[in-house]
C-alpha atoms as a PDB file:
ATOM      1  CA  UNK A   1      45.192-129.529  48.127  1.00  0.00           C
ATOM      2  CA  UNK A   2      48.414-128.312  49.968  1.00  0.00           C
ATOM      3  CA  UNK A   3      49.654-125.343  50.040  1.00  0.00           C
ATOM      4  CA  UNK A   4      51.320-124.116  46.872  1.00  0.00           C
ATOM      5  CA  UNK A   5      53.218-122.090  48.049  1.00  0.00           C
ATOM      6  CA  UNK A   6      55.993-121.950  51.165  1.00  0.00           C
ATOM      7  CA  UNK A   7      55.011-121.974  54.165  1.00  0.00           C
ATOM      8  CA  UNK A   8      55.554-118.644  55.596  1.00  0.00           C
ATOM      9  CA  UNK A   9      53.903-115.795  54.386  1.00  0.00           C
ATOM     10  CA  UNK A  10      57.197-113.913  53.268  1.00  0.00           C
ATOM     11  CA  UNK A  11      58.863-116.407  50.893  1.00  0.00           C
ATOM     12  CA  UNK A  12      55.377-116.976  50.036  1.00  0.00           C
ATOM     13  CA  UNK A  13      55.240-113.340  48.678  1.00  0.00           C
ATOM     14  CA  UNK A  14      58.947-113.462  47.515  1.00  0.00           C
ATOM     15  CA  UNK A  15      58.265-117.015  45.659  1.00  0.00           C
ATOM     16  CA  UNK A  16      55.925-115.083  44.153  1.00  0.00           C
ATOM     17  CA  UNK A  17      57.720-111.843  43.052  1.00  0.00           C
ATOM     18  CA  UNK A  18      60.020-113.917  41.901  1.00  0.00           C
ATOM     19  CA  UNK A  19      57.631-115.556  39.241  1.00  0.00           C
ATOM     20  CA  UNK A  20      56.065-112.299  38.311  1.00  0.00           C
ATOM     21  CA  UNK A  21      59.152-110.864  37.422  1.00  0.00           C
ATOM     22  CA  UNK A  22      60.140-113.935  35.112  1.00  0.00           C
ATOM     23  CA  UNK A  23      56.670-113.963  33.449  1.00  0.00           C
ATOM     24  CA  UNK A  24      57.469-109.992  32.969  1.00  0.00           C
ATOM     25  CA  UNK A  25      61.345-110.180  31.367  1.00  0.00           C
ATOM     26  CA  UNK A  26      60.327-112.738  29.437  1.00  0.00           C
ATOM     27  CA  UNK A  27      56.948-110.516  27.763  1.00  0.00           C
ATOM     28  CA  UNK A  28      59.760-108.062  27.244  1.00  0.00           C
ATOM     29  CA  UNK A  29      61.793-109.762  25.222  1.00  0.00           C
ATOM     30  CA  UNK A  30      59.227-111.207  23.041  1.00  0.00           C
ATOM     31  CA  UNK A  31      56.031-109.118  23.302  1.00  0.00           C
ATOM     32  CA  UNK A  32      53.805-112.148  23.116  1.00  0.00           C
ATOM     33  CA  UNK A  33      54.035-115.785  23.831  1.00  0.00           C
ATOM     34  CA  UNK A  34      51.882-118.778  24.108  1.00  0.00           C
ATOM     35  CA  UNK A  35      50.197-120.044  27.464  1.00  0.00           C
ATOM     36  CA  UNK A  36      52.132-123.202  27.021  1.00  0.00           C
ATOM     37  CA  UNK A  37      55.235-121.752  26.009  1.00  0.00           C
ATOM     38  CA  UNK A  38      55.718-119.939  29.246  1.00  0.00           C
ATOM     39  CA  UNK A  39      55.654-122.775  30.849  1.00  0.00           C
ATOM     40  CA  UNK A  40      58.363-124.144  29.232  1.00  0.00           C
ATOM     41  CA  UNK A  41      60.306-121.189  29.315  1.00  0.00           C
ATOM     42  CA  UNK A  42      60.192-121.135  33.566  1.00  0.00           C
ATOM     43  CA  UNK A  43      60.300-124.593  33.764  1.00  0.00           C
ATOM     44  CA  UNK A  44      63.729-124.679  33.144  1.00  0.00           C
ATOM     45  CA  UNK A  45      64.125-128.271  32.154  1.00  0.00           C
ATOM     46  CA  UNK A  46      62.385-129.898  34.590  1.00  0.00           C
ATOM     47  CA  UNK A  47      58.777-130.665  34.323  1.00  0.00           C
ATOM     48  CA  UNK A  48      56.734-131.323  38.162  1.00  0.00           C
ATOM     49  CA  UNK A  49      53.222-130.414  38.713  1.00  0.00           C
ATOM     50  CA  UNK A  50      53.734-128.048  41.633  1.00  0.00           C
ATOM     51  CA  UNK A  51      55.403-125.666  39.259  1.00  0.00           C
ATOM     52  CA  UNK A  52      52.589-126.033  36.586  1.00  0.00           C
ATOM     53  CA  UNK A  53      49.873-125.056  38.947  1.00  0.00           C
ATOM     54  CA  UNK A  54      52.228-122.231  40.795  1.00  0.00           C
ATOM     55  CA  UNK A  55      52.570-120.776  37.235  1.00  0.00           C
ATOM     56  CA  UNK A  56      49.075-121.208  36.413  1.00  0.00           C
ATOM     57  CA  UNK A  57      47.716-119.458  39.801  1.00  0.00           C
ATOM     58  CA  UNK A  58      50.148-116.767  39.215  1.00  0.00           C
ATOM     59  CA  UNK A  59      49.467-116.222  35.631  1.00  0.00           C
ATOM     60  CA  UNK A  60      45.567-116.057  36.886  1.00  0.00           C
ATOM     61  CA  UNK A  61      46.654-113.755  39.189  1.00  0.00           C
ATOM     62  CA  UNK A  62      48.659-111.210  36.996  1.00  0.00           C
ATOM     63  CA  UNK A  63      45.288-111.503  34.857  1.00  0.00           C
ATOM     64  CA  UNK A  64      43.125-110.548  37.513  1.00  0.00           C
ATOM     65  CA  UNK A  65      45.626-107.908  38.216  1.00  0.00           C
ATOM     66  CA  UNK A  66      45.407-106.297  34.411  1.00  0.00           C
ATOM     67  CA  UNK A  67      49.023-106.964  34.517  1.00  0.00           C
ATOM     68  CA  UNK A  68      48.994-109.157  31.885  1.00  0.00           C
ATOM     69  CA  UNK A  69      46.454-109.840  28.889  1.00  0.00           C
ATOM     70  CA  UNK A  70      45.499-113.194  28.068  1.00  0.00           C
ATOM     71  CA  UNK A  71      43.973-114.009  24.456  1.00  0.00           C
ATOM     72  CA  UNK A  72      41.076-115.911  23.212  1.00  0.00           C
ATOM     73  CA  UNK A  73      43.930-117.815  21.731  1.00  0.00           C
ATOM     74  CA  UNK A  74      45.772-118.291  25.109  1.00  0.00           C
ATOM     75  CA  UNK A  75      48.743-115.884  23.487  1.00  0.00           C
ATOM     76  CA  UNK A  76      50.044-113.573  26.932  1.00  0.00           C
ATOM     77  CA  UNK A  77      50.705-110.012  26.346  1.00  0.00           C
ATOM     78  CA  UNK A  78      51.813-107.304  28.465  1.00  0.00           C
ATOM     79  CA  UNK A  79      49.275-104.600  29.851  1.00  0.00           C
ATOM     80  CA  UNK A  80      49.832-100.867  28.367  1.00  0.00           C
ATOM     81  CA  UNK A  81      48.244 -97.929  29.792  1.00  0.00           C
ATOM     82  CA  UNK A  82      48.076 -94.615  28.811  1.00  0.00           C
ATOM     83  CA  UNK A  83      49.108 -92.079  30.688  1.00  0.00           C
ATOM     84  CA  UNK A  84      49.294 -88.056  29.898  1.00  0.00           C
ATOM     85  CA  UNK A  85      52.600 -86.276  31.334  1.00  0.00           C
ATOM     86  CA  UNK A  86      53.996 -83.021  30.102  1.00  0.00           C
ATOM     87  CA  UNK A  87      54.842 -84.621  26.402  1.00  0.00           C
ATOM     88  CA  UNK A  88      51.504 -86.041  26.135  1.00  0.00           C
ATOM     89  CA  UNK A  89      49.868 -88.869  25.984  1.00  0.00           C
ATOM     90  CA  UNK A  90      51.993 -92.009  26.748  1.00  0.00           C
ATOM     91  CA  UNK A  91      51.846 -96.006  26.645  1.00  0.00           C
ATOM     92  CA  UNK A  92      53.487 -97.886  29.404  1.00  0.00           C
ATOM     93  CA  UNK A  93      53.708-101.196  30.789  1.00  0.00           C
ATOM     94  CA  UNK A  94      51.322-101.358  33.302  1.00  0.00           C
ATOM     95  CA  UNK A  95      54.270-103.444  35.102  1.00  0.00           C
ATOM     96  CA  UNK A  96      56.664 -99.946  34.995  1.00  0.00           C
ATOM     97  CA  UNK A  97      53.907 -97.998  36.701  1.00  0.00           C
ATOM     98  CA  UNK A  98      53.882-100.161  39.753  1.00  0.00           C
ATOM     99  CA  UNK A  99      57.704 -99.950  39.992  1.00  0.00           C
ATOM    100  CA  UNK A 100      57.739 -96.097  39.965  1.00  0.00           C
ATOM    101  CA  UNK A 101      55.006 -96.418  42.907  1.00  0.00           C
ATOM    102  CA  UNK A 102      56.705 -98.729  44.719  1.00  0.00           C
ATOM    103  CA  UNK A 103      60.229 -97.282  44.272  1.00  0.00           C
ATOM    104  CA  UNK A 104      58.469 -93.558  45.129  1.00  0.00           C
ATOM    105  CA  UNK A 105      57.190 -95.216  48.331  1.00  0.00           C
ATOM    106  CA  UNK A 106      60.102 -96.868  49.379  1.00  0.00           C
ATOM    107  CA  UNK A 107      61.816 -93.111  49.001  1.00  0.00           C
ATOM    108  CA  UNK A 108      59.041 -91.630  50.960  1.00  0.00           C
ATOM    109  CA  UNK A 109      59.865 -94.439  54.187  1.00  0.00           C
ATOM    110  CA  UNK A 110      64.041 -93.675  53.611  1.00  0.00           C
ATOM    111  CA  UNK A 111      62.797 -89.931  54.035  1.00  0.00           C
ATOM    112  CA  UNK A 112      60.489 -90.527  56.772  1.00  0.00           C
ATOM    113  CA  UNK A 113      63.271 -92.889  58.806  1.00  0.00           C
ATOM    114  CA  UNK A 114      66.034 -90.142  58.188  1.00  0.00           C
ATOM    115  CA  UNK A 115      63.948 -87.249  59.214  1.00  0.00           C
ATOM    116  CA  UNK A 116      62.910 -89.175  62.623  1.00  0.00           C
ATOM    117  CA  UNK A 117      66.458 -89.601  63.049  1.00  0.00           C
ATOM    118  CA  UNK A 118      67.859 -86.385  62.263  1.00  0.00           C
ATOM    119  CA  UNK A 119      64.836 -83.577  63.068  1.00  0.00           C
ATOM    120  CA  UNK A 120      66.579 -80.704  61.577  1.00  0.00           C
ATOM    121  CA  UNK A 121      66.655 -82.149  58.190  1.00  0.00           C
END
């Protein structure tokens, strides 16, 4: 089978960013949907097997990931953990807490790049 995705390794990734946050907008807006409505809902009016099985492999993926649930029922939710900060004990989506780690990361690199360029900082 050929490669599903592009080429490269980059718009390989950013194909499949892309995807993820789709699948993640749309389990926003309506908490649940069914395995073959989110296909219909990315396909966006045109229906070609590459995109079914790019969709699938990602969905798998998020799955794997405990990004997203999957039913017995094939209904996709989105992940929740629960997480204690100085309010108590919180639910978030599992997608949020990656963002804050990812944007608190990208901070830390800004901060590293400035302080290499400016040492009395």
């Amino acid at each position: 089978m050929p490669n599903i995705w592009s080429d490269t390794k980059e718009l390989s990734e950013l194909e499949k960013s892309v995807i993820e946050e789709h699948i993640e907008q749309i389990l926003k807006e309506k908490n649940e949907i069914s395995f073959a409505n989110i296909f219909k809902e990315l396909w966006h009016g045109y229906h070609l097997m590459n995109h079914y099985i790019r969709i699938q492999s990602m969905i798998e993926k998020l799955d794997e990931e405990c990004k997203l649930n999957i039913s017995s029922d094939n209904q996709i939710s989105i992940t929740n953990m629960t997480i204690l900060n100085e309010k108590g004990l919180k639910e978030m989506p599992v997608w949020d807490y990656y963002k804050k780690i990812a944007d608190i990361k990208h901070k830390l690199e800004i901060m590293r790049i400035y302080a290499e360029i400016n040492p009395l900082a």
